[in-house]
C-alpha atoms as a PDB file:
ATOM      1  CA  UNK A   1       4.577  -3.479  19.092  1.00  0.00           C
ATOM      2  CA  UNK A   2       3.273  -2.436  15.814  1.00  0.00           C
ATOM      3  CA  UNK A   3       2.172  -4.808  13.337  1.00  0.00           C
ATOM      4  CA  UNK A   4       2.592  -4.073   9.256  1.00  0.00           C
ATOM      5  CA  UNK A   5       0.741  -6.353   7.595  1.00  0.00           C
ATOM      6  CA  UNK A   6      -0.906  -6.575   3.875  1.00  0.00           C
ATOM      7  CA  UNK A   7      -0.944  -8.628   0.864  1.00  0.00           C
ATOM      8  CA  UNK A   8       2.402  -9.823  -0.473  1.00  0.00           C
ATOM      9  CA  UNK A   9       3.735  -7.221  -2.670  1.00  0.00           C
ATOM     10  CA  UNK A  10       2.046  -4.197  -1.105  1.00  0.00           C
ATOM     11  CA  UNK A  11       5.745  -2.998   0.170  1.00  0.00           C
ATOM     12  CA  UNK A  12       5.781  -4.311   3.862  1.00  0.00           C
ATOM     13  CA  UNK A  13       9.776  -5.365   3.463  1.00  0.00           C
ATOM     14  CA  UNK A  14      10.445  -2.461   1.528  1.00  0.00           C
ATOM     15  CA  UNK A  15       9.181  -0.261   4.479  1.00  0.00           C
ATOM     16  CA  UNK A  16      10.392  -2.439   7.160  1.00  0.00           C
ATOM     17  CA  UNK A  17      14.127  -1.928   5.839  1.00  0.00           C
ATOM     18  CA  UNK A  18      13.603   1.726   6.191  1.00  0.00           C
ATOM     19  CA  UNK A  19      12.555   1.844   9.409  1.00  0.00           C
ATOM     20  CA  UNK A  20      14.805  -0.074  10.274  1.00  0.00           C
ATOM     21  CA  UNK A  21      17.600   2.129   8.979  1.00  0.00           C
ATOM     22  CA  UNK A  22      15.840   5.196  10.865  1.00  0.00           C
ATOM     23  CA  UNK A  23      16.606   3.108  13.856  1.00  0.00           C
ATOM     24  CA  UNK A  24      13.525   1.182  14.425  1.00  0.00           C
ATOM     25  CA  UNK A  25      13.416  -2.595  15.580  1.00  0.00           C
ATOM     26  CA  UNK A  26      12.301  -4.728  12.872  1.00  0.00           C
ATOM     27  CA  UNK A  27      11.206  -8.145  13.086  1.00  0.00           C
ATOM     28  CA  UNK A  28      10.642  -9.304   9.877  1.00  0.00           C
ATOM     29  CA  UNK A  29       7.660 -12.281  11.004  1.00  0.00           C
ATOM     30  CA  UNK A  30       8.723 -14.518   8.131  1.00  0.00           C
ATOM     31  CA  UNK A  31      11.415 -15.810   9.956  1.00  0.00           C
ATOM     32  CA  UNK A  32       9.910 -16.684  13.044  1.00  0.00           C
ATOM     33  CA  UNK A  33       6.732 -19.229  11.244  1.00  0.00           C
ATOM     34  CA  UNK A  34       9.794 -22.012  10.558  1.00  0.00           C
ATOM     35  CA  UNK A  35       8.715 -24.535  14.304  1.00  0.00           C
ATOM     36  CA  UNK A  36       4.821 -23.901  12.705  1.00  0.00           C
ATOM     37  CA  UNK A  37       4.636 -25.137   9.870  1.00  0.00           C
ATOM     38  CA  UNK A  38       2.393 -28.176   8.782  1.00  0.00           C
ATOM     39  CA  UNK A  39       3.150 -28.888   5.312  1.00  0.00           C
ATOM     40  CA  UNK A  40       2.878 -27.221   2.087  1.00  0.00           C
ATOM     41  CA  UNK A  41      -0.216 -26.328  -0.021  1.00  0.00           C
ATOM     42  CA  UNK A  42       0.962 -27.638  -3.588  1.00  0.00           C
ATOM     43  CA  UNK A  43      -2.350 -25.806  -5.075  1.00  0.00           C
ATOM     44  CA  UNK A  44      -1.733 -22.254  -3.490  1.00  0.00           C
ATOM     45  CA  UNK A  45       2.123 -23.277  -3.662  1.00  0.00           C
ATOM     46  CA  UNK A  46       2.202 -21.349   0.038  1.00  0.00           C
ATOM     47  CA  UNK A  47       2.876 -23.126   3.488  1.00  0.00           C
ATOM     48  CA  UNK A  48       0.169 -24.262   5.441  1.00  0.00           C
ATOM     49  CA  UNK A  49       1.011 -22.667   9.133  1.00  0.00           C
ATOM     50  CA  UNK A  50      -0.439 -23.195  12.529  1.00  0.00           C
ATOM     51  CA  UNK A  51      -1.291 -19.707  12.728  1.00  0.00           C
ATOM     52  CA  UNK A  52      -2.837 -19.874  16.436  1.00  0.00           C
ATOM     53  CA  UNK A  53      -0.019 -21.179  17.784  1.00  0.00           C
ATOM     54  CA  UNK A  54       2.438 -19.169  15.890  1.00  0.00           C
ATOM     55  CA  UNK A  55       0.377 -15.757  17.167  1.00  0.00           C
ATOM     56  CA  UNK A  56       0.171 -17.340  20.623  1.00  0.00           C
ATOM     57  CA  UNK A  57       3.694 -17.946  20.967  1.00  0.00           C
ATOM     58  CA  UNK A  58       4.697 -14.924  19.419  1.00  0.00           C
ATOM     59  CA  UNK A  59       6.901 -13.051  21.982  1.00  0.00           C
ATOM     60  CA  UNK A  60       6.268  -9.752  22.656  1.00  0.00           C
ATOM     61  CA  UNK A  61       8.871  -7.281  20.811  1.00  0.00           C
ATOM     62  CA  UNK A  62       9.908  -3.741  20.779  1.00  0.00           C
ATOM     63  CA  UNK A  63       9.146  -1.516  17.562  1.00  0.00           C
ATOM     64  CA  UNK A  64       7.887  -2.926  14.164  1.00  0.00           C
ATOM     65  CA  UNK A  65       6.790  -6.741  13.056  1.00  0.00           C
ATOM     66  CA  UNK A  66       6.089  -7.378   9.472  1.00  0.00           C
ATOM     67  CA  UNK A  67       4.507  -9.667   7.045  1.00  0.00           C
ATOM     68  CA  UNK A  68       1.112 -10.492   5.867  1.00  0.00           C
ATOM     69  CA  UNK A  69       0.330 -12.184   9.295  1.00  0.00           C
ATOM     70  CA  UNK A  70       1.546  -9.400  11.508  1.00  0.00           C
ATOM     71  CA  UNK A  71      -2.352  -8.445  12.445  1.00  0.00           C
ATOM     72  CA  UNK A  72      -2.915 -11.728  14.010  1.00  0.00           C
ATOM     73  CA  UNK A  73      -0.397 -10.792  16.911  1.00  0.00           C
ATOM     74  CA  UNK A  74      -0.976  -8.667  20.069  1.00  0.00           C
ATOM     75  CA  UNK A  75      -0.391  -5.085  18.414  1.00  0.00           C
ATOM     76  CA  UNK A  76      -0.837  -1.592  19.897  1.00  0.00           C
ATOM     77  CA  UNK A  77      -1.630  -0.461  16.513  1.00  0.00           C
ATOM     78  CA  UNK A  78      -2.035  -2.174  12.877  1.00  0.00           C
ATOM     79  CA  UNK A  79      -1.058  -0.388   9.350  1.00  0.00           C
ATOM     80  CA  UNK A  80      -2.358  -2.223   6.735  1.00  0.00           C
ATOM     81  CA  UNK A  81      -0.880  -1.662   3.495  1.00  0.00           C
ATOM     82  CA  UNK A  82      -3.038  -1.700   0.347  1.00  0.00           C
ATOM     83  CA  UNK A  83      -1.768  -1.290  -3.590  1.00  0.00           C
ATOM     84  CA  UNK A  84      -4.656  -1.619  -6.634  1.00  0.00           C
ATOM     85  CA  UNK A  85      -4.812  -4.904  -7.543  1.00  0.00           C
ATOM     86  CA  UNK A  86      -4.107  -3.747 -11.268  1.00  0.00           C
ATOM     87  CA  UNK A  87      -0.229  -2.580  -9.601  1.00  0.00           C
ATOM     88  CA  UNK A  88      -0.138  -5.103  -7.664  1.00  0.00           C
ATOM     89  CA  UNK A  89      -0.667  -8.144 -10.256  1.00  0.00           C
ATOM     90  CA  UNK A  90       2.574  -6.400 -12.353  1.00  0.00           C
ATOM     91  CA  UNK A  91       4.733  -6.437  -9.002  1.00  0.00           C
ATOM     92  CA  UNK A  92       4.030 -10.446  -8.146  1.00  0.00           C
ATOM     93  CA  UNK A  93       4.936 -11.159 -11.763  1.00  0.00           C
ATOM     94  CA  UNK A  94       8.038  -9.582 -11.440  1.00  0.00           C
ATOM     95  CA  UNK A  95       8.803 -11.797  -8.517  1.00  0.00           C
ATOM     96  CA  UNK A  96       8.364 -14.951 -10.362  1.00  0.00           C
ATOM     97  CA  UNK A  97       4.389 -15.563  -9.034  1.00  0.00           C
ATOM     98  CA  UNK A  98       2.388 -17.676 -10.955  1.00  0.00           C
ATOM     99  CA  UNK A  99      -0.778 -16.271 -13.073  1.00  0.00           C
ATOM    100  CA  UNK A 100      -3.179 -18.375 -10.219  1.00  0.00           C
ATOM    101  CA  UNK A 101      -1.184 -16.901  -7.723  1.00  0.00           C
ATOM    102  CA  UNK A 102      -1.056 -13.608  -8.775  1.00  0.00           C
ATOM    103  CA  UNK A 103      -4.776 -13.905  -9.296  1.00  0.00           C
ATOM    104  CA  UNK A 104      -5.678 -15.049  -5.712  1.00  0.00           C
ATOM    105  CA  UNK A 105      -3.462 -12.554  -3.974  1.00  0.00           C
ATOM    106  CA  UNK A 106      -5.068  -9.565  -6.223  1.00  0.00           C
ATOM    107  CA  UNK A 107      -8.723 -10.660  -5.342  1.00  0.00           C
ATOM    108  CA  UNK A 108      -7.700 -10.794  -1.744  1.00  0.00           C
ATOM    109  CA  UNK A 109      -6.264  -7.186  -2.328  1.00  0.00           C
ATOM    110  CA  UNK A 110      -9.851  -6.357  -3.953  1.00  0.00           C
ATOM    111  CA  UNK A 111     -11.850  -7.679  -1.666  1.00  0.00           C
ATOM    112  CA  UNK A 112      -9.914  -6.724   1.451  1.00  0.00           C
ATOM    113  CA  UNK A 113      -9.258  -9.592   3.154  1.00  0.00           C
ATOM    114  CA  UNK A 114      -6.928  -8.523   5.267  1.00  0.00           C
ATOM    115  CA  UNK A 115      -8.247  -5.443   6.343  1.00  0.00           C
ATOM    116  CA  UNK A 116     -11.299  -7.416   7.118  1.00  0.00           C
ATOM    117  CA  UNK A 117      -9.451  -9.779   9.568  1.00  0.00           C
ATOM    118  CA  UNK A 118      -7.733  -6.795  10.966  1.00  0.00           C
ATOM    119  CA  UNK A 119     -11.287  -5.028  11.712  1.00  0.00           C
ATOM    120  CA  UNK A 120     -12.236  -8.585  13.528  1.00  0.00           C
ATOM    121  CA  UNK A 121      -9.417  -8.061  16.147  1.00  0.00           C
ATOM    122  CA  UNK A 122      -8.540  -4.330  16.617  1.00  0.00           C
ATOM    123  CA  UNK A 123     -10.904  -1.280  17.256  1.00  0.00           C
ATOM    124  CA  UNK A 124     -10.541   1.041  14.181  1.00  0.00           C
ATOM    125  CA  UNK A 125      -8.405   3.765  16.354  1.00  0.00           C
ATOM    126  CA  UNK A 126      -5.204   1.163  15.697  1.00  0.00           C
ATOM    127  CA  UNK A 127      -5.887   0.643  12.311  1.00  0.00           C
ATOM    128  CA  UNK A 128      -4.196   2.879   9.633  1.00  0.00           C
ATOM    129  CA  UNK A 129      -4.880   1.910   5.707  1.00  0.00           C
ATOM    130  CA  UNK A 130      -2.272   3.059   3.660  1.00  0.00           C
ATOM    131  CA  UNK A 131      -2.362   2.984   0.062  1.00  0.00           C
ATOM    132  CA  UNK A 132       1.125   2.516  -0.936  1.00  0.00           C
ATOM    133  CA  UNK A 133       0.214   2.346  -4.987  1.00  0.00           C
ATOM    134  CA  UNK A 134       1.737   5.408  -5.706  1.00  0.00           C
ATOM    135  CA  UNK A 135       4.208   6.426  -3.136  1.00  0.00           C
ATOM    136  CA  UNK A 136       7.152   5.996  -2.248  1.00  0.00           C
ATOM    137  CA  UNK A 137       8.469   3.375   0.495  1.00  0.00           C
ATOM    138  CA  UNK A 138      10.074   6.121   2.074  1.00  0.00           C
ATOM    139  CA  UNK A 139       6.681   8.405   2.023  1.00  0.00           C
ATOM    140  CA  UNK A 140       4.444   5.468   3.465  1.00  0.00           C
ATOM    141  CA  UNK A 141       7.330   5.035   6.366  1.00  0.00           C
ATOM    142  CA  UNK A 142       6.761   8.756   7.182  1.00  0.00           C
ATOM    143  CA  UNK A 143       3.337   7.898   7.496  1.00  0.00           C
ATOM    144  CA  UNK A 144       3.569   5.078   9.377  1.00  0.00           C
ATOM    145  CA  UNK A 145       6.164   7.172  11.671  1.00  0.00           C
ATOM    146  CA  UNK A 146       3.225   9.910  11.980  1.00  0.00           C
ATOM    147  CA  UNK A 147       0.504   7.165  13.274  1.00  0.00           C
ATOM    148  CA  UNK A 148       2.914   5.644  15.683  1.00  0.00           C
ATOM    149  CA  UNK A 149       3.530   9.148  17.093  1.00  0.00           C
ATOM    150  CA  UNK A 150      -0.341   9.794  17.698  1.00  0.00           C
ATOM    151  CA  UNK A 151       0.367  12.671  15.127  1.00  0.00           C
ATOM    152  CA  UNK A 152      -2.553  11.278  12.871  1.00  0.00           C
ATOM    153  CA  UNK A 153      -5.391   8.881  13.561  1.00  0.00           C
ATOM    154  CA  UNK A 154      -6.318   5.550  12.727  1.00  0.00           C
ATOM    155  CA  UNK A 155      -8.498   5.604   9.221  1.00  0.00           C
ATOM    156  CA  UNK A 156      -9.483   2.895   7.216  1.00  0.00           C
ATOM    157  CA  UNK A 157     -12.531   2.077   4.765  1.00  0.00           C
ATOM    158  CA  UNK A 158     -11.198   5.001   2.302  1.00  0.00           C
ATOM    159  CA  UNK A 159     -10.159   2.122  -0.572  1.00  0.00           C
ATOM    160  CA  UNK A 160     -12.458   0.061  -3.047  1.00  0.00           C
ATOM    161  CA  UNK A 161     -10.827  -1.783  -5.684  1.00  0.00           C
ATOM    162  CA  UNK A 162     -13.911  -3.832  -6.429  1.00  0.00           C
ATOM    163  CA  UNK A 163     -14.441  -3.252  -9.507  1.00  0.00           C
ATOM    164  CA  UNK A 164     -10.858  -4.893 -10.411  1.00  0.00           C
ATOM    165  CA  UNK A 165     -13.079  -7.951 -10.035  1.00  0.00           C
ATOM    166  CA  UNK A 166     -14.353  -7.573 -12.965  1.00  0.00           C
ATOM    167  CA  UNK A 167     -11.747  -7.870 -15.303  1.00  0.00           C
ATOM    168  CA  UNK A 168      -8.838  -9.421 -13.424  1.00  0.00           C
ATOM    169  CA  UNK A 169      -5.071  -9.346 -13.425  1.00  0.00           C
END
């Protein structure tokens, strides 16, 4: 199983839906956090999930899961997808984000949360960080395809959008 996690809007569906037309498995990871939810956080206006459980209970599956949790499961190998924040911010607008939202999802971006969390629970051979900011959905796939296959080796640390910090979305 490999997981595809990163910040929403950093093209995870986009590139699940491609490998999934090349024939992969896809489990999109959305779908499956329904029996764990707790309630809603009316601040972050996100769903407050019982993440342990969720990841404990996850079965194992063949091919690809996605979604910005995916690195919390059981993987072989992790991709994280990163965008610049500055991208990024014009991409969650155009999905209807609010400006707090889009703000807390780009410093995440910046300060890489999620890579972080992924470096707490995988060694940095199954890690791949992939900018996706200016490439295509179908380049990052090939990518991604490239990793599975052993054809290229983990990387990650490459990125530092830190200085988006100081001026913001």
């Amino acid at each position: 199983m490999v997981g595809i996690t990163g910040t929403p809007g950093t093209g995870k569906s986009s590139i699940g839906r491609i490998l999934s037309h090349r024939g992969y498995h896809v489990t999109e990871i959305g779908r499956t956090t329904a029996p764990y939810i707790l309630g809603k956080d009316e601040q972050r206006d996100s769903l407050v999930i019982d993440e342990e459980k969720w990841a404990c209970e996850f079965p194992a599956v063949e091919g690809f899961v996605i979604g910005h949790l995916a690195h919390l499961l059981a993987c072989d190998k992790v991709v994280v997808l990163r965008c610049d924040p500055g991208v990024l911010a014009v991409r969650l607008r155009h999905r209807g984000y609010g400006e707090e939202k889009v703000r807390e999802n780009c410093e995440a971006e910046a300060l890489d949360v999620i890579l972080i969390e992924t470096l707490e629970l995988f060694p940095g051979e199954k890690i791949l960080e992939l900018d996706t900011t200016n490439q295509s959905p179908d380049e990052s796939a090939d990518i991604i395809e490239q990793f599975v296959r052993g054809e290229i080796p983990g990387r990650y640390g490459g990125i530092d959008w830190t200085g988006y910090l100081e001026g913001g979305p």
